[in-house]
C-alpha atoms as a PDB file:
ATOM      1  CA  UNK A   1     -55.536  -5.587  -0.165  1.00  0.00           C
ATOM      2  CA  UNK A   2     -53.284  -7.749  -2.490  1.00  0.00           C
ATOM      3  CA  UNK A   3     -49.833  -8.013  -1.799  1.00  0.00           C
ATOM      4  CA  UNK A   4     -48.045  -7.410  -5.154  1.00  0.00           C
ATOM      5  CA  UNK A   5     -44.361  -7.939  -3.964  1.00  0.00           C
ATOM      6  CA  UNK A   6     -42.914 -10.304  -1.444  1.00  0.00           C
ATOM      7  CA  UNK A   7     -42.111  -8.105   2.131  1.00  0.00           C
ATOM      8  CA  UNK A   8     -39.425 -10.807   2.988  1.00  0.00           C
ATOM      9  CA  UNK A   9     -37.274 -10.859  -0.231  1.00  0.00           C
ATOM     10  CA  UNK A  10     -38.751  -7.850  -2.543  1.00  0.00           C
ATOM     11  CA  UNK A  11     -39.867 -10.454  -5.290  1.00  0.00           C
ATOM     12  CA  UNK A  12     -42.781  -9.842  -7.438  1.00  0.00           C
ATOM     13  CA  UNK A  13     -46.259 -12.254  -5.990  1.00  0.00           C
ATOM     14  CA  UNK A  14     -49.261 -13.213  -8.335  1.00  0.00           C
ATOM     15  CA  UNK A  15     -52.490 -12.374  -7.591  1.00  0.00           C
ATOM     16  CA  UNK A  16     -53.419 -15.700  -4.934  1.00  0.00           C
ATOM     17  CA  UNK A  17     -50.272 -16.682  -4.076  1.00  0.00           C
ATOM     18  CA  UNK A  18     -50.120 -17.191  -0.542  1.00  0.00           C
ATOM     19  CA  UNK A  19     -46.450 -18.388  -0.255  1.00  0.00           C
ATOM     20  CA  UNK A  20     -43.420 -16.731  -1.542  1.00  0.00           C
ATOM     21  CA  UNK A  21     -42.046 -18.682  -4.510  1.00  0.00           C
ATOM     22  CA  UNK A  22     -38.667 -17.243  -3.957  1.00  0.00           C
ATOM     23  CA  UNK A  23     -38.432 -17.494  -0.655  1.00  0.00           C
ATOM     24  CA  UNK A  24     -41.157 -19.639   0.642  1.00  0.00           C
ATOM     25  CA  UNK A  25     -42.794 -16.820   3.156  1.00  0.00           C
ATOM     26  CA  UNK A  26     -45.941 -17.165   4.109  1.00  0.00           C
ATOM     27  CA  UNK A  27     -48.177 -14.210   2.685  1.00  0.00           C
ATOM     28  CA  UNK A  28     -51.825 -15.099   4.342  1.00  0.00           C
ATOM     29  CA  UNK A  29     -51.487 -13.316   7.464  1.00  0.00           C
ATOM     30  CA  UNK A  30     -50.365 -10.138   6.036  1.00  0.00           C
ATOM     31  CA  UNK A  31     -52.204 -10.276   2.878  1.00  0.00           C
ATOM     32  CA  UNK A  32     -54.161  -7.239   4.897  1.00  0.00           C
ATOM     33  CA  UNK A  33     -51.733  -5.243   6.796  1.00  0.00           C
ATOM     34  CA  UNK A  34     -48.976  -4.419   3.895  1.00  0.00           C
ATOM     35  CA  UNK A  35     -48.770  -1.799   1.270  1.00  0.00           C
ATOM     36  CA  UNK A  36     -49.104  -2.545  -2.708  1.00  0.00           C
ATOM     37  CA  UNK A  37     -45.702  -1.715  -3.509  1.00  0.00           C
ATOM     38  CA  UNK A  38     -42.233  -2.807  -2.863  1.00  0.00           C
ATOM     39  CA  UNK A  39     -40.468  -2.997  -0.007  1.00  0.00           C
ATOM     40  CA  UNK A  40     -37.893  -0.236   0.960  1.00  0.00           C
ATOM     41  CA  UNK A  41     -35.039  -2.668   1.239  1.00  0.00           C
ATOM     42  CA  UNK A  42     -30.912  -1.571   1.138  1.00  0.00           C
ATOM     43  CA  UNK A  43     -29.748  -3.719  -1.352  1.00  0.00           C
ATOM     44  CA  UNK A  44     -26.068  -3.661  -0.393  1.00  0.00           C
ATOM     45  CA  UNK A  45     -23.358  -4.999  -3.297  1.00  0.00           C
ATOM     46  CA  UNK A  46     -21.080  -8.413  -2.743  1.00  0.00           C
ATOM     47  CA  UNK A  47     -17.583  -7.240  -1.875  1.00  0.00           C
ATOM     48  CA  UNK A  48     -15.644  -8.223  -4.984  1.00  0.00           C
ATOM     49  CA  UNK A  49     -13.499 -11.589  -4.096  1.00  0.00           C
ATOM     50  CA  UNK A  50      -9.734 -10.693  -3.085  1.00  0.00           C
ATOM     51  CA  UNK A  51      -7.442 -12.537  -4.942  1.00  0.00           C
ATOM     52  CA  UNK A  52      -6.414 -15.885  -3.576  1.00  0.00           C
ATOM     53  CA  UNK A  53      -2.826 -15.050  -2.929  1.00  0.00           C
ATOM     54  CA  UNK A  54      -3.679 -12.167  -0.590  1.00  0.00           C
ATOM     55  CA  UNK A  55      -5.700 -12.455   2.487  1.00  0.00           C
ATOM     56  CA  UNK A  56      -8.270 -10.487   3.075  1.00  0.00           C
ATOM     57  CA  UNK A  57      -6.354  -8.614   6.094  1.00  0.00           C
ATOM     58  CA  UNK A  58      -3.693  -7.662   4.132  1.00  0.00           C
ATOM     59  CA  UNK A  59      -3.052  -3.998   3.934  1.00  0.00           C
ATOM     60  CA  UNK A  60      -2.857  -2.005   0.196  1.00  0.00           C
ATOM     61  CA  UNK A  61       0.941  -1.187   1.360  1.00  0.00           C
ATOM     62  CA  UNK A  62       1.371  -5.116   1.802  1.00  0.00           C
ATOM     63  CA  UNK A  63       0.074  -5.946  -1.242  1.00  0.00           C
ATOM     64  CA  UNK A  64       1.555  -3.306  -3.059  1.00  0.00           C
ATOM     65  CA  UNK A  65       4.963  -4.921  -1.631  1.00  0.00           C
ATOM     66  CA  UNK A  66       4.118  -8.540  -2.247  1.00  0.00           C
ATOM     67  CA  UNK A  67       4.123  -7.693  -6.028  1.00  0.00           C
ATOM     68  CA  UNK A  68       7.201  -6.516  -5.929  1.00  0.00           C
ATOM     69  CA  UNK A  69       8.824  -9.004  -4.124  1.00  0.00           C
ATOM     70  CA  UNK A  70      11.975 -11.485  -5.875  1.00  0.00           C
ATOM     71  CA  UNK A  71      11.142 -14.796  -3.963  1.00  0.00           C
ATOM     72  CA  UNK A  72      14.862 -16.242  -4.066  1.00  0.00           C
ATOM     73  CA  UNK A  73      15.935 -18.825  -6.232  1.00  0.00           C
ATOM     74  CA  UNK A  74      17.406 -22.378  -5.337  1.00  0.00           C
ATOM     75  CA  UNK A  75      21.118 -21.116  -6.374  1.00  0.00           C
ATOM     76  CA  UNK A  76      21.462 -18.156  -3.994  1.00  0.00           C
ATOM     77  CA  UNK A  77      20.071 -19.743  -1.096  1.00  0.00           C
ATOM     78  CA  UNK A  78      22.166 -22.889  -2.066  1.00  0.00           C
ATOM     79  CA  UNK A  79      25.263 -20.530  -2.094  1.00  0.00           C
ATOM     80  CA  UNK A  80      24.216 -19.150   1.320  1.00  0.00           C
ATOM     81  CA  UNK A  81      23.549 -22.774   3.048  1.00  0.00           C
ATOM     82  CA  UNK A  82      26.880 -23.455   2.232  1.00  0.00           C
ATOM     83  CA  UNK A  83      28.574 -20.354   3.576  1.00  0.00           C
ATOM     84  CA  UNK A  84      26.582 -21.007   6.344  1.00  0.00           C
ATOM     85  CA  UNK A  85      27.734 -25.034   6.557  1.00  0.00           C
ATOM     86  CA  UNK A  86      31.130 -23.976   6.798  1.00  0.00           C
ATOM     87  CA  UNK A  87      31.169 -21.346   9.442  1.00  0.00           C
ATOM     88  CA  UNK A  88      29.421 -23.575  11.899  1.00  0.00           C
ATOM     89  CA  UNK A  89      31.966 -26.333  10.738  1.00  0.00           C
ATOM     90  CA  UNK A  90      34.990 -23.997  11.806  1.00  0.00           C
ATOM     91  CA  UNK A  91      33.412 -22.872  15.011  1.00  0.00           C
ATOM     92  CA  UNK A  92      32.661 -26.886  15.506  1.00  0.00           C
ATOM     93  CA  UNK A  93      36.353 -27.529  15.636  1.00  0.00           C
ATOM     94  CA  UNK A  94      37.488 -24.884  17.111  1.00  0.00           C
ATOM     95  CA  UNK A  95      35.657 -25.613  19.957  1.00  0.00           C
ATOM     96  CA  UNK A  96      35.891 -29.254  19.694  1.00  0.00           C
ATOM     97  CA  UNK A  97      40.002 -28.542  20.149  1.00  0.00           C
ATOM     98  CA  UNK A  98      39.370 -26.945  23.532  1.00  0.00           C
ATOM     99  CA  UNK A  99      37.439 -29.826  24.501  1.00  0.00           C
ATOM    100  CA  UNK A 100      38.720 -32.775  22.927  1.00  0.00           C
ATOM    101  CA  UNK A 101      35.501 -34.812  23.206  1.00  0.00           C
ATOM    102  CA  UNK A 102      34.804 -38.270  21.729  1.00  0.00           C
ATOM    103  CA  UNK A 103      33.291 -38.412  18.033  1.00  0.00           C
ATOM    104  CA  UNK A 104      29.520 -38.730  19.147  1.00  0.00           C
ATOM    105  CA  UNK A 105      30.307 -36.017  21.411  1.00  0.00           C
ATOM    106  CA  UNK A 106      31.290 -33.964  18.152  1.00  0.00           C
ATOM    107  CA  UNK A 107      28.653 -34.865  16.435  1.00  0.00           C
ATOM    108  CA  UNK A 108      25.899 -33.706  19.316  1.00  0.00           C
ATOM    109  CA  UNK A 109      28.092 -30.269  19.541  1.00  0.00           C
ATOM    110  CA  UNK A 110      27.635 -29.365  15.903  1.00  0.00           C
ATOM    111  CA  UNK A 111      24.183 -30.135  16.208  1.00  0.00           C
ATOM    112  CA  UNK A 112      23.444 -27.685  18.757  1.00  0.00           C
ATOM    113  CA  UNK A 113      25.963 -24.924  17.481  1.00  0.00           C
ATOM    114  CA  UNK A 114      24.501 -25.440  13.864  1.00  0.00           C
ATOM    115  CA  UNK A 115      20.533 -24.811  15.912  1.00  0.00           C
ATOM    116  CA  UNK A 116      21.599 -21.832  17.736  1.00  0.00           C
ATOM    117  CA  UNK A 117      23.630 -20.513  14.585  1.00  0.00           C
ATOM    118  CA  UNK A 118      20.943 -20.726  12.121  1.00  0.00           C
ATOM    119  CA  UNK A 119      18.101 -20.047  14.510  1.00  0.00           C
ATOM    120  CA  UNK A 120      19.597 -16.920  16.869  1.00  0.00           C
ATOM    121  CA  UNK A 121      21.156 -15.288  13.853  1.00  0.00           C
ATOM    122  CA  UNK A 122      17.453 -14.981  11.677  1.00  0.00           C
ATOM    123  CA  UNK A 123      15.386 -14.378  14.929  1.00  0.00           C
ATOM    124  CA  UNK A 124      18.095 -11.327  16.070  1.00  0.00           C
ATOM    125  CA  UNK A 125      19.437 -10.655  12.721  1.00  0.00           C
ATOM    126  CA  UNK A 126      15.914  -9.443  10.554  1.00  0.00           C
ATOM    127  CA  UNK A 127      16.006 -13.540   8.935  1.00  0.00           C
ATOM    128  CA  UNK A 128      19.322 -12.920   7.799  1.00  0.00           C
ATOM    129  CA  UNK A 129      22.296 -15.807   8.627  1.00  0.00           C
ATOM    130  CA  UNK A 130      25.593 -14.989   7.504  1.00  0.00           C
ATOM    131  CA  UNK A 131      25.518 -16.210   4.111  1.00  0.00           C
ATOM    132  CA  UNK A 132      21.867 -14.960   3.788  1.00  0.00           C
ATOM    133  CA  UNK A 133      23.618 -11.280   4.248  1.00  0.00           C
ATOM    134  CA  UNK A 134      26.197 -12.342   1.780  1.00  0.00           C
ATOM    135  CA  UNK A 135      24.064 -13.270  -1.063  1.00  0.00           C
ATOM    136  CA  UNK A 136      21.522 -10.490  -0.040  1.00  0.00           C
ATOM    137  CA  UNK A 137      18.462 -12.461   1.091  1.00  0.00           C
ATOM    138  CA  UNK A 138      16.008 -12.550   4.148  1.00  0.00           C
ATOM    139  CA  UNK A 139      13.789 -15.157   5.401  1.00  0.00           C
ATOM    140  CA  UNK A 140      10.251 -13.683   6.210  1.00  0.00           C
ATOM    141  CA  UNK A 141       6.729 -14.493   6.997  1.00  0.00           C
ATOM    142  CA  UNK A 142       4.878 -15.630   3.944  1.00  0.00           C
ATOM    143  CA  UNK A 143       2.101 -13.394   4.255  1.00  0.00           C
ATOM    144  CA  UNK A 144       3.367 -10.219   5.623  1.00  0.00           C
ATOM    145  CA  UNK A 145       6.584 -10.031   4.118  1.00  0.00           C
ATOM    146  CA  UNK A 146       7.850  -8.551   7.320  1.00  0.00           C
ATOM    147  CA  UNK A 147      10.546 -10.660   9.805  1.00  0.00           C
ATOM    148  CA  UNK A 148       8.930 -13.467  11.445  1.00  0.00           C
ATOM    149  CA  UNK A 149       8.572 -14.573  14.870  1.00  0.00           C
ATOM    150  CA  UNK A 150      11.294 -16.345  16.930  1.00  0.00           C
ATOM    151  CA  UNK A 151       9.584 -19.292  17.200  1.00  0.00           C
ATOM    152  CA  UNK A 152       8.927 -19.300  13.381  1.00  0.00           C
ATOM    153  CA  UNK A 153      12.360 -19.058  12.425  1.00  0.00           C
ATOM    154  CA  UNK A 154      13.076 -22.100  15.326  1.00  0.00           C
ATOM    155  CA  UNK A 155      10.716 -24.632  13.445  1.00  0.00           C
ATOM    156  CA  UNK A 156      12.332 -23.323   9.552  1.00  0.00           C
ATOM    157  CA  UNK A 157      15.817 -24.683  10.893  1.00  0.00           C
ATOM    158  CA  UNK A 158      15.018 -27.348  12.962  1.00  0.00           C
ATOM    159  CA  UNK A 159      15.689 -29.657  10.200  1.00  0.00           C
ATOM    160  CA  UNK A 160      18.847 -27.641   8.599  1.00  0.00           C
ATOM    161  CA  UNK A 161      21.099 -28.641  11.657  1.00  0.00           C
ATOM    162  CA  UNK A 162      22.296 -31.904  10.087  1.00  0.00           C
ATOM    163  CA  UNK A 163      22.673 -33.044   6.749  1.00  0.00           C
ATOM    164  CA  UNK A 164      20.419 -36.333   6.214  1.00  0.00           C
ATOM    165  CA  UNK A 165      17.638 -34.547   7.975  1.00  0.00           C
ATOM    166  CA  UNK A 166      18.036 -31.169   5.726  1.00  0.00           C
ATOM    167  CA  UNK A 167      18.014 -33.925   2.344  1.00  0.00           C
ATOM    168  CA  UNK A 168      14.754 -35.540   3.978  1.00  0.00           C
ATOM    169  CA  UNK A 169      13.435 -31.794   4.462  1.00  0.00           C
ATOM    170  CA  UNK A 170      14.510 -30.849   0.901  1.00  0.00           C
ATOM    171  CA  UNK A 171      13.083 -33.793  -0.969  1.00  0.00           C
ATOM    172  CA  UNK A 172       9.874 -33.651   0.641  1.00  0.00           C
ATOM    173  CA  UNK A 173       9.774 -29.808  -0.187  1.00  0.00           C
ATOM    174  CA  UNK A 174      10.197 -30.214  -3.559  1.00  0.00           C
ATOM    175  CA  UNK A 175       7.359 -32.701  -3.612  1.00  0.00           C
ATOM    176  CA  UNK A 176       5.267 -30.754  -2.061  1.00  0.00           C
ATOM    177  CA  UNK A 177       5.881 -27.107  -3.374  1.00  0.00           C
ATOM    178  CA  UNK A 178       6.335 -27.863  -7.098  1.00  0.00           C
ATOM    179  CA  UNK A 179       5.618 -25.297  -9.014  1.00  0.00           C
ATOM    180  CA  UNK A 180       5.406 -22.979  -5.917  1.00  0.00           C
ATOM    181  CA  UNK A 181       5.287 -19.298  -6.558  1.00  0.00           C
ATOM    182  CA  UNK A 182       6.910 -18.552  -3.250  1.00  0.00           C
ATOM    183  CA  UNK A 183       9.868 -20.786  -4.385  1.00  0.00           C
ATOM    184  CA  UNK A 184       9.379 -22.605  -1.067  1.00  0.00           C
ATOM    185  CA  UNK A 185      12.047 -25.512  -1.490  1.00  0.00           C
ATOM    186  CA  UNK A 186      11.854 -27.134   1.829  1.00  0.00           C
ATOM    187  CA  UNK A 187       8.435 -28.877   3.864  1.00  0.00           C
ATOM    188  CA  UNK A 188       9.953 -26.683   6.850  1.00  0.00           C
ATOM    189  CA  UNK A 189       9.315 -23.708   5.325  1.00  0.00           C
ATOM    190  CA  UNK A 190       5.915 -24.544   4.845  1.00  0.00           C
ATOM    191  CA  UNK A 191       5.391 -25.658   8.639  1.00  0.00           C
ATOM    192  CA  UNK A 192       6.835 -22.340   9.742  1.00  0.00           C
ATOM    193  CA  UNK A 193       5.239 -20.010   7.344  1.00  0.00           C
ATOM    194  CA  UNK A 194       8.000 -18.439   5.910  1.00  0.00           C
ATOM    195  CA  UNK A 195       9.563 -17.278   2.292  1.00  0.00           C
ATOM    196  CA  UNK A 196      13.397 -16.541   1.323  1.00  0.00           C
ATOM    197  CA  UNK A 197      13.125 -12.837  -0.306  1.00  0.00           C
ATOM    198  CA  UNK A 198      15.731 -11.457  -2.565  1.00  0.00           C
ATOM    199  CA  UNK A 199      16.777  -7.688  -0.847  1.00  0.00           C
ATOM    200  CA  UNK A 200      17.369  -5.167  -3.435  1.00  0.00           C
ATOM    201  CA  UNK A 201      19.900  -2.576  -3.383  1.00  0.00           C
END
């Protein structure tokens, strides 16, 4: 009996072929032992491609909500930075008068109150500093749109702590993120997978 189809891949055979010439099976030892039609295969359908924004575990009720997200502008955040700057400036001094320390001594204390500020407040505080409440934005994982981790929100303001590293974290941002959807302005942000989201209401 003449195989008419292929049994590996369904294809249709000539009379003597005795390879596949779709799929390169070998036909000769079951030229004999196959039936004349097709084989009963489940043909199962590609899953359409998700689009490239969206990964492919994101739920309908996330995606639904990343479309309908404001990614914040430069201004706003701007605006909140510098509310921001100068709380941690006045909570510098004021401690800085209790202590009366030396100038590198200063220095090293605004450091680590402008770390703990900007870090403790968006880890405890849903991504929201003080100015972030003010100007009504949150900082938030990029693909869940939901408040990040702790340690997520540690590596975003690493670099926001002192002004020549926040320039160096800015410029290289805007290198890297032009034309960014997400409005990512700073390389940080891109380390620690978050967005800044505009809160409505």
């Amino acid at each position: 009996m003449v195989l008419k189809y292929c049994p590996k891949c369904g294809k249709e055979l000539g009379p003597n072929d005795s390879y596949c010439n779709y799929c390169g099976a070998d036909l000769r030892e079951r030229m004999n032992n196959e039936p004349i039609g097709p084989p009963k295969t489940i043909v199962t359908t590609p899953q359409q491609p998700t689009s490239s924004t969206m990964p492919e575990t994101v739920s309908e009720a996330e995606k639904e909500l990343a479309t309908k997200v404001i990614y914040a502008d430069f201004l706003p955040r701007l605006a909140a930075l510098l509310i921001d700057g100068i709380i941690i400036f006045v909570i510098t001094l004021i401690l800085n008068a209790f202590l009366n320390a030396p100038f590198f001594v200063y220095n090293l204390i605004g450091l680590v109150i402008a770390l703990l500020y900007l870090w403790l407040l968006e880890a405890f505080n849903n991504g929201q500093t003080l100015g972030k409440m003010a100007l009504k934005l949150r900082t938030v994982n990029e693909k869940t749109l939901e408040v990040a981790t702790a340690g997520n929100y540690l590596v975003n303001n690493l670099l926001k702590c002192h002004l020549i590293l926040l320039i160096i974290d800015f410029i290289i941002g805007i290198l890297s993120n032009s034309g960014d959807p997400q409005n990512r302005i700073r390389i940080m942000q891109n380390a620690s997978s978050t967005v800044v989201i505009k809160i409505k209401g």
